[in-house]
PDB file of N, CA and C in Angstrom:
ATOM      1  N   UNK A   1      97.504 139.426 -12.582  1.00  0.00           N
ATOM      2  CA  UNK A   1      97.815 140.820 -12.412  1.00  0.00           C
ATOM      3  C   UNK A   1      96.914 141.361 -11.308  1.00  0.00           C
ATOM      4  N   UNK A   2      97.468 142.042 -10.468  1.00  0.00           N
ATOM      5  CA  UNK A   2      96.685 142.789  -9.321  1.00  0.00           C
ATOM      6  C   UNK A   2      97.160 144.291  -9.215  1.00  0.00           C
ATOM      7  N   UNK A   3      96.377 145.037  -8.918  1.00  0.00           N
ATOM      8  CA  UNK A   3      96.369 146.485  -8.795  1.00  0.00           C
ATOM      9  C   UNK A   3      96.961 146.893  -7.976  1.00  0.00           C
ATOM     10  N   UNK A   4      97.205 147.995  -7.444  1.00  0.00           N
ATOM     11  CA  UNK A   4      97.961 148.322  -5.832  1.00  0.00           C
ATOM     12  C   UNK A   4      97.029 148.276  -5.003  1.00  0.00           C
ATOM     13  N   UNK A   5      97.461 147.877  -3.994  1.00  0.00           N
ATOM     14  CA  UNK A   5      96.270 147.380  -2.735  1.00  0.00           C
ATOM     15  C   UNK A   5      95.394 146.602  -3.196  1.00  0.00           C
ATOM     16  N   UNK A   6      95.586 145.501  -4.225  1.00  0.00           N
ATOM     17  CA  UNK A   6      94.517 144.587  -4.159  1.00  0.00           C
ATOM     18  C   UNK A   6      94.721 143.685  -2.889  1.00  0.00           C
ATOM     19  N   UNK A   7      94.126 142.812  -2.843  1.00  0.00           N
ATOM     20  CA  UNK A   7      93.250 141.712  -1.927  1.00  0.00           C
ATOM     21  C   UNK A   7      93.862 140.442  -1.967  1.00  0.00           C
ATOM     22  N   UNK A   8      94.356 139.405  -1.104  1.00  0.00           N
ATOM     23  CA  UNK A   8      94.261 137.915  -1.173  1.00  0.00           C
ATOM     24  C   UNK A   8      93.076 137.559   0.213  1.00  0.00           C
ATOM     25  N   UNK A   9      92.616 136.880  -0.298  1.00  0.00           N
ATOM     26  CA  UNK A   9      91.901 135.955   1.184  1.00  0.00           C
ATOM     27  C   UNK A   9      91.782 134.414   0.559  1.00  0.00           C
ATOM     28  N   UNK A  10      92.623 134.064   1.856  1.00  0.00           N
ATOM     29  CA  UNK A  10      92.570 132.680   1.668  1.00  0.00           C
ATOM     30  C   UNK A  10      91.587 132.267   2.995  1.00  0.00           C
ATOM     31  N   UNK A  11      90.748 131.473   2.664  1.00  0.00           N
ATOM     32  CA  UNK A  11      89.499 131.090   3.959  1.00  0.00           C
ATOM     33  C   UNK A  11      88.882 129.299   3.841  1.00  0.00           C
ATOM     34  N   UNK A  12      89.123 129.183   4.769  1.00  0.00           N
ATOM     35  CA  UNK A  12      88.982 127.512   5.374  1.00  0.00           C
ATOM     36  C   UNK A  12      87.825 127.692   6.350  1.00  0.00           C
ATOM     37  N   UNK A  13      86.348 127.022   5.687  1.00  0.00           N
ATOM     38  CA  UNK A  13      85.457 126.930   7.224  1.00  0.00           C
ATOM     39  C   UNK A  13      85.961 126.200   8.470  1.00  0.00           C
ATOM     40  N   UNK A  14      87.164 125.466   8.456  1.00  0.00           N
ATOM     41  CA  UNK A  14      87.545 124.899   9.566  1.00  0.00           C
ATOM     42  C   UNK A  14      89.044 125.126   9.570  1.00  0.00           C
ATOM     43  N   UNK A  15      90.004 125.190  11.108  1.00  0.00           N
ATOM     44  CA  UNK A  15      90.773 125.144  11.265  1.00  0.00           C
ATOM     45  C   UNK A  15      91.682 124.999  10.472  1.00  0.00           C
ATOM     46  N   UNK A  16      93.302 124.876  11.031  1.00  0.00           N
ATOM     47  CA  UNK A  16      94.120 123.864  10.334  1.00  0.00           C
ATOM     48  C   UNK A  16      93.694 122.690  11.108  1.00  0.00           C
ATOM     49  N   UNK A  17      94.154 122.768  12.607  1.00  0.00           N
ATOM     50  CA  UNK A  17      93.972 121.549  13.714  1.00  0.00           C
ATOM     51  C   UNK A  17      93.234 121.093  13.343  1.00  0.00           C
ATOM     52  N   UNK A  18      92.272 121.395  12.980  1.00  0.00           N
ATOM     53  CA  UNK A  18      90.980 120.754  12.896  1.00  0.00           C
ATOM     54  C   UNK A  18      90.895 119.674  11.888  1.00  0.00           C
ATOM     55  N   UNK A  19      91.542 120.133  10.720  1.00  0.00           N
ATOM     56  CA  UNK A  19      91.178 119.604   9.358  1.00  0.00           C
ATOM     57  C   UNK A  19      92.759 118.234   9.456  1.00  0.00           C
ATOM     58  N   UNK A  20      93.190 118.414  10.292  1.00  0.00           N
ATOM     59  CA  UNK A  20      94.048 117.387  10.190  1.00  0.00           C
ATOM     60  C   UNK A  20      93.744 116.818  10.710  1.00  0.00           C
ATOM     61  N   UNK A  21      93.157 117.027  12.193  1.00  0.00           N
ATOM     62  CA  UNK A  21      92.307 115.782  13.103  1.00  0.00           C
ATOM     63  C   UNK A  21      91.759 114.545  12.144  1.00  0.00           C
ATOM     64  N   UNK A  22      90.700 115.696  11.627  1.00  0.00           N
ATOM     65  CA  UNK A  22      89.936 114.862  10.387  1.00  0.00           C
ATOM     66  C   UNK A  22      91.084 113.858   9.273  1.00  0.00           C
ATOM     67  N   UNK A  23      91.683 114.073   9.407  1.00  0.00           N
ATOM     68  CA  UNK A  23      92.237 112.936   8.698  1.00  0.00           C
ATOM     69  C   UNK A  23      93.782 112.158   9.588  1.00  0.00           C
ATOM     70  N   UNK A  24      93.297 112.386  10.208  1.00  0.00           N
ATOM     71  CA  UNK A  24      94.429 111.361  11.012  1.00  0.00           C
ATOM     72  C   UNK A  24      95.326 111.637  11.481  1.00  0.00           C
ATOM     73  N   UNK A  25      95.869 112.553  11.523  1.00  0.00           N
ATOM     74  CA  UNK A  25      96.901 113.025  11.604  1.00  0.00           C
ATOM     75  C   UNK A  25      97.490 114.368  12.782  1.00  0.00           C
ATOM     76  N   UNK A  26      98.519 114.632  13.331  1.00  0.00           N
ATOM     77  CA  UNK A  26      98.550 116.070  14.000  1.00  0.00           C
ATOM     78  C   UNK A  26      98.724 117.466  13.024  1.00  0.00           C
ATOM     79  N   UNK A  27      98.804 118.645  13.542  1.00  0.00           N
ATOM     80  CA  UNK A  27      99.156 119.611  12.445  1.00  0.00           C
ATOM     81  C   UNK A  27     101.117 119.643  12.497  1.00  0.00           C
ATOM     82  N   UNK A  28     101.074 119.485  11.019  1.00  0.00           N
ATOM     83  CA  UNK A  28     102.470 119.502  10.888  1.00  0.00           C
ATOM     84  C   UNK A  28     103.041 120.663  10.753  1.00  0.00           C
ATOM     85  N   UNK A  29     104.358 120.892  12.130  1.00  0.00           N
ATOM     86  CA  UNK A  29     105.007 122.118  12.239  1.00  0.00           C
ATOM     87  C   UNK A  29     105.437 122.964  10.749  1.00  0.00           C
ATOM     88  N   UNK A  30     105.562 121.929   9.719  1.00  0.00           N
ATOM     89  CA  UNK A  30     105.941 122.351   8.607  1.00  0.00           C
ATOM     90  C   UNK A  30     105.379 123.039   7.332  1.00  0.00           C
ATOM     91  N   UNK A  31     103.395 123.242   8.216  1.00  0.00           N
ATOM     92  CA  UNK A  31     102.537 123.179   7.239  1.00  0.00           C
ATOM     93  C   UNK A  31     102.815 124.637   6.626  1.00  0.00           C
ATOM     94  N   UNK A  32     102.784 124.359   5.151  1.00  0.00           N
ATOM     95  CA  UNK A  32     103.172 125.975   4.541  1.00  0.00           C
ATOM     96  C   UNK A  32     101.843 127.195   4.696  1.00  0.00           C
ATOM     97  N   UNK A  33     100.581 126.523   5.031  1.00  0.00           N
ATOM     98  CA  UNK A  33      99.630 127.618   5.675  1.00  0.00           C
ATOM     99  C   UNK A  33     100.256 127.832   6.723  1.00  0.00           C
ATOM    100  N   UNK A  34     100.975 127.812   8.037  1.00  0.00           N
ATOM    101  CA  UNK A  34     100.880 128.168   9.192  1.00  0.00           C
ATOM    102  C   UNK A  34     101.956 129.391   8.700  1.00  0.00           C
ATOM    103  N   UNK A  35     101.353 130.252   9.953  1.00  0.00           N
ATOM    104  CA  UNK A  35     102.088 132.323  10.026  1.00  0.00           C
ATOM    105  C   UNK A  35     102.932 132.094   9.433  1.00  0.00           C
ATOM    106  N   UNK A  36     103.959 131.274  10.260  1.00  0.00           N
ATOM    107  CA  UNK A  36     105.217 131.666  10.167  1.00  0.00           C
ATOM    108  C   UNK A  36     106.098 131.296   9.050  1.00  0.00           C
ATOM    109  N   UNK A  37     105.742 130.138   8.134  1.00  0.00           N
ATOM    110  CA  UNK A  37     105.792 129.965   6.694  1.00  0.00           C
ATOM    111  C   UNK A  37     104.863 130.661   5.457  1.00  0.00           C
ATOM    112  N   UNK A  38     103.621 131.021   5.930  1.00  0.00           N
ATOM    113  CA  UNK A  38     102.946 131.736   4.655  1.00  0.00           C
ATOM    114  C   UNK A  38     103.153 133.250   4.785  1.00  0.00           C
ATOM    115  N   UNK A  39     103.910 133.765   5.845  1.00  0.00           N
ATOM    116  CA  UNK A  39     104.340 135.955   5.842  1.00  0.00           C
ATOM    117  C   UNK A  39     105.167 135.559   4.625  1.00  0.00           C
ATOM    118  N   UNK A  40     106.175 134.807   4.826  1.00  0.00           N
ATOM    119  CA  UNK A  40     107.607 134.865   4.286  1.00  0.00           C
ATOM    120  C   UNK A  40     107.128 134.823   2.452  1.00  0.00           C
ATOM    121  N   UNK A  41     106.555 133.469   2.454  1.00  0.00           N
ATOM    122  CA  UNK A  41     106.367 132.892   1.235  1.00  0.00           C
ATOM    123  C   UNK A  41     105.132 133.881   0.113  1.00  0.00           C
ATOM    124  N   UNK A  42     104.480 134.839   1.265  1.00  0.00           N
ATOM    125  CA  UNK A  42     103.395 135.745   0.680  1.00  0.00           C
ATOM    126  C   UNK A  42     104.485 136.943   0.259  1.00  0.00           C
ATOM    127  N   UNK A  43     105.050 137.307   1.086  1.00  0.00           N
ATOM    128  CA  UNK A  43     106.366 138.738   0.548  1.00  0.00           C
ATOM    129  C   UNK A  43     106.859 138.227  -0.206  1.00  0.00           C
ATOM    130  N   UNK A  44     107.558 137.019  -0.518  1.00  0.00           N
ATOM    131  CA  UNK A  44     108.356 136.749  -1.628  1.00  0.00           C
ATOM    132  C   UNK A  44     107.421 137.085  -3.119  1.00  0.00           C
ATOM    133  N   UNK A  45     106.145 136.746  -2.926  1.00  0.00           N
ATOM    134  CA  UNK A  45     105.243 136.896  -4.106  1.00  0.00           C
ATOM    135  C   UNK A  45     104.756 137.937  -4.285  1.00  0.00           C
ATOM    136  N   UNK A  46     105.085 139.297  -3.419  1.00  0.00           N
ATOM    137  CA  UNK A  46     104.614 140.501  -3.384  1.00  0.00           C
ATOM    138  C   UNK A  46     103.896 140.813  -2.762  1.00  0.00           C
ATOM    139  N   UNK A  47     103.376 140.069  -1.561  1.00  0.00           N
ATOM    140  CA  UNK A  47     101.854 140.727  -0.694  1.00  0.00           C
ATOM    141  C   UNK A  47     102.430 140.924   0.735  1.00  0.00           C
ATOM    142  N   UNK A  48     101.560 141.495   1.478  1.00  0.00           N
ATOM    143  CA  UNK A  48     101.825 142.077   3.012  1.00  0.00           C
ATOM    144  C   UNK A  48     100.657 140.986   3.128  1.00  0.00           C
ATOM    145  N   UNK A  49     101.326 140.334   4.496  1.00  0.00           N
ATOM    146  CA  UNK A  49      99.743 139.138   5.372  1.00  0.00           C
ATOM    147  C   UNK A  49      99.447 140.626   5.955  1.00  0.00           C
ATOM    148  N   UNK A  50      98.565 141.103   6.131  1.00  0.00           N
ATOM    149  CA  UNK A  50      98.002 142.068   7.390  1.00  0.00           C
ATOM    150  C   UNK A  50      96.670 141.674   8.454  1.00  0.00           C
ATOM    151  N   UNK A  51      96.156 140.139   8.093  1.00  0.00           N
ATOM    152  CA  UNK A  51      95.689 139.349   9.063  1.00  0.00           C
ATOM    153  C   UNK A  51      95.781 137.727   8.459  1.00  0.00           C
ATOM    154  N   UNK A  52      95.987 137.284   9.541  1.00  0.00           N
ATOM    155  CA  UNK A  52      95.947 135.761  10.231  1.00  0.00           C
ATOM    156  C   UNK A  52      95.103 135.328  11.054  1.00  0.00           C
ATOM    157  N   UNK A  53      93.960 134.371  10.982  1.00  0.00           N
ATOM    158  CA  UNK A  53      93.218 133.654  11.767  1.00  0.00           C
ATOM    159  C   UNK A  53      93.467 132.472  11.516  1.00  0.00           C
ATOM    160  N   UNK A  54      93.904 131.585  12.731  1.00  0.00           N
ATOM    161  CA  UNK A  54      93.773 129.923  12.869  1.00  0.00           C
ATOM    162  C   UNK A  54      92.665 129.563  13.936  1.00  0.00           C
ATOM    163  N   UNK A  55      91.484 129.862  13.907  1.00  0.00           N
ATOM    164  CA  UNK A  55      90.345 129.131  14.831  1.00  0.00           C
ATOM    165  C   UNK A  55      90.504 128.137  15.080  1.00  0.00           C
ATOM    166  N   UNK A  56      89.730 127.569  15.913  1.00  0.00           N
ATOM    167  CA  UNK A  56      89.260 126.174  15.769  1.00  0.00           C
ATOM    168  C   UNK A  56      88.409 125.448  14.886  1.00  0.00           C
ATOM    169  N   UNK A  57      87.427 127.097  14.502  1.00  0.00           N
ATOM    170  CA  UNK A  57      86.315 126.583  13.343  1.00  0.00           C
ATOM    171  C   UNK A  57      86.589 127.661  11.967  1.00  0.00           C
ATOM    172  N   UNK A  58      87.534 128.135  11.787  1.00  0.00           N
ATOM    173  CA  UNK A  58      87.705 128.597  10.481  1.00  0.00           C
ATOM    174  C   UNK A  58      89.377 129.213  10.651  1.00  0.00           C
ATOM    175  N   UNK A  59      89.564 129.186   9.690  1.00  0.00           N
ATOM    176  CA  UNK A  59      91.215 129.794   8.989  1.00  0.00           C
ATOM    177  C   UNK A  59      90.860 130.650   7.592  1.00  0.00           C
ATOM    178  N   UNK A  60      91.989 131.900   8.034  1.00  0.00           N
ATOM    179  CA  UNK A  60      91.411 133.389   6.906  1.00  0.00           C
ATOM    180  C   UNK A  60      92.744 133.663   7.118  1.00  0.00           C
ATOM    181  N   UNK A  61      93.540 134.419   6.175  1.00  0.00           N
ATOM    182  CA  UNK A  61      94.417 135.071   5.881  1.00  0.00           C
ATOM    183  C   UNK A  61      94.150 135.658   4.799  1.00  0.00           C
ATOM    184  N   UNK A  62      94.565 137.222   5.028  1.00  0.00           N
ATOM    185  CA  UNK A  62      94.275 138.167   4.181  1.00  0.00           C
ATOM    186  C   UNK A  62      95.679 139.195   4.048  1.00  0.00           C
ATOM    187  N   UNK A  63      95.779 139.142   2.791  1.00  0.00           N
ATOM    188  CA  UNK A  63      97.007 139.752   2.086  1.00  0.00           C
ATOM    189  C   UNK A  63      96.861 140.848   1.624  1.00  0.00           C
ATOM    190  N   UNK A  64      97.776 142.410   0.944  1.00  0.00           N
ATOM    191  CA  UNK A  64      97.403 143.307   0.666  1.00  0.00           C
ATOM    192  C   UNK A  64      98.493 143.281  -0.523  1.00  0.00           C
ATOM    193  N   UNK A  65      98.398 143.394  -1.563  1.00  0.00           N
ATOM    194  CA  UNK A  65      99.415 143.777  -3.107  1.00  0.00           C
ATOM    195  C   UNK A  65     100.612 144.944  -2.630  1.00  0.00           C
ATOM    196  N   UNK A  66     101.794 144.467  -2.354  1.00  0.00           N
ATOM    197  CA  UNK A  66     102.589 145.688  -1.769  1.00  0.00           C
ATOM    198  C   UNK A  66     102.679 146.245  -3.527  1.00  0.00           C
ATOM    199  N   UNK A  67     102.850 147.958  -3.367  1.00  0.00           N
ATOM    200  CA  UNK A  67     102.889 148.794  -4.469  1.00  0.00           C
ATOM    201  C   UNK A  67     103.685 148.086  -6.011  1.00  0.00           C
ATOM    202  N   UNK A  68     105.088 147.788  -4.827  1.00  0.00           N
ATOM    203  CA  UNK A  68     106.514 147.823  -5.944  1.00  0.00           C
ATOM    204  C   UNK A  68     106.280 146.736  -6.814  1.00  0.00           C
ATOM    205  N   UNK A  69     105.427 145.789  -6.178  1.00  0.00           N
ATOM    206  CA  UNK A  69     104.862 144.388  -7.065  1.00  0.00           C
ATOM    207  C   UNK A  69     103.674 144.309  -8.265  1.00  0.00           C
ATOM    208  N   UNK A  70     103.022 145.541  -7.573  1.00  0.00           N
ATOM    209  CA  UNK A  70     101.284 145.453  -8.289  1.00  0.00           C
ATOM    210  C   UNK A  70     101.765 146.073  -9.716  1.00  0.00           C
ATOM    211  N   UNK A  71     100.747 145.776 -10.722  1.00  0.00           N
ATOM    212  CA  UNK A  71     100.679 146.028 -12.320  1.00  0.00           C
ATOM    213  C   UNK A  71     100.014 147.455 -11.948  1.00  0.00           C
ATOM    214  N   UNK A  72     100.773 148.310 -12.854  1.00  0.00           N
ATOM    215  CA  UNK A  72     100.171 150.187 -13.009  1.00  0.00           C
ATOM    216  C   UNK A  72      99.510 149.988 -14.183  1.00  0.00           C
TER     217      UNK A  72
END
């Protein structure tokens, strides 16, 4: 349960790129952290993304509880 205007932060001290390097691999177009799959998949669950960072040395996305979703 979240309030109106609560909070998500999701935070990675390193990249995506980065963290896949580390294991072998490239970043996959399909990864469900990247923008353009986690806006969609965050509204479906009720939140606004209102920031996105993919660094090189850290990844943050921060969500806001849209009203019509949050517990009164």
């Amino acid at each position: 349960m979240t309030a109106p205007d609560g909070v998500l932060l999701l935070f990675h001290p390193s990249g995506r790129a980065e963290r896949a390097a580390r294991h072998g691999r490239l970043l996959d177009p399909d990864d469900p952290m990247g923008e353009e799959h986690l806006r969609p998949a965050l509204r479906a669950a009720g939140w606004r993304l209102d920031c996105y960072e993919d660094a090189p040395h850290h990844f943050m996305a921060r969500a806001v509880r849209s009203d019509e979703q949050a517990c009164h």
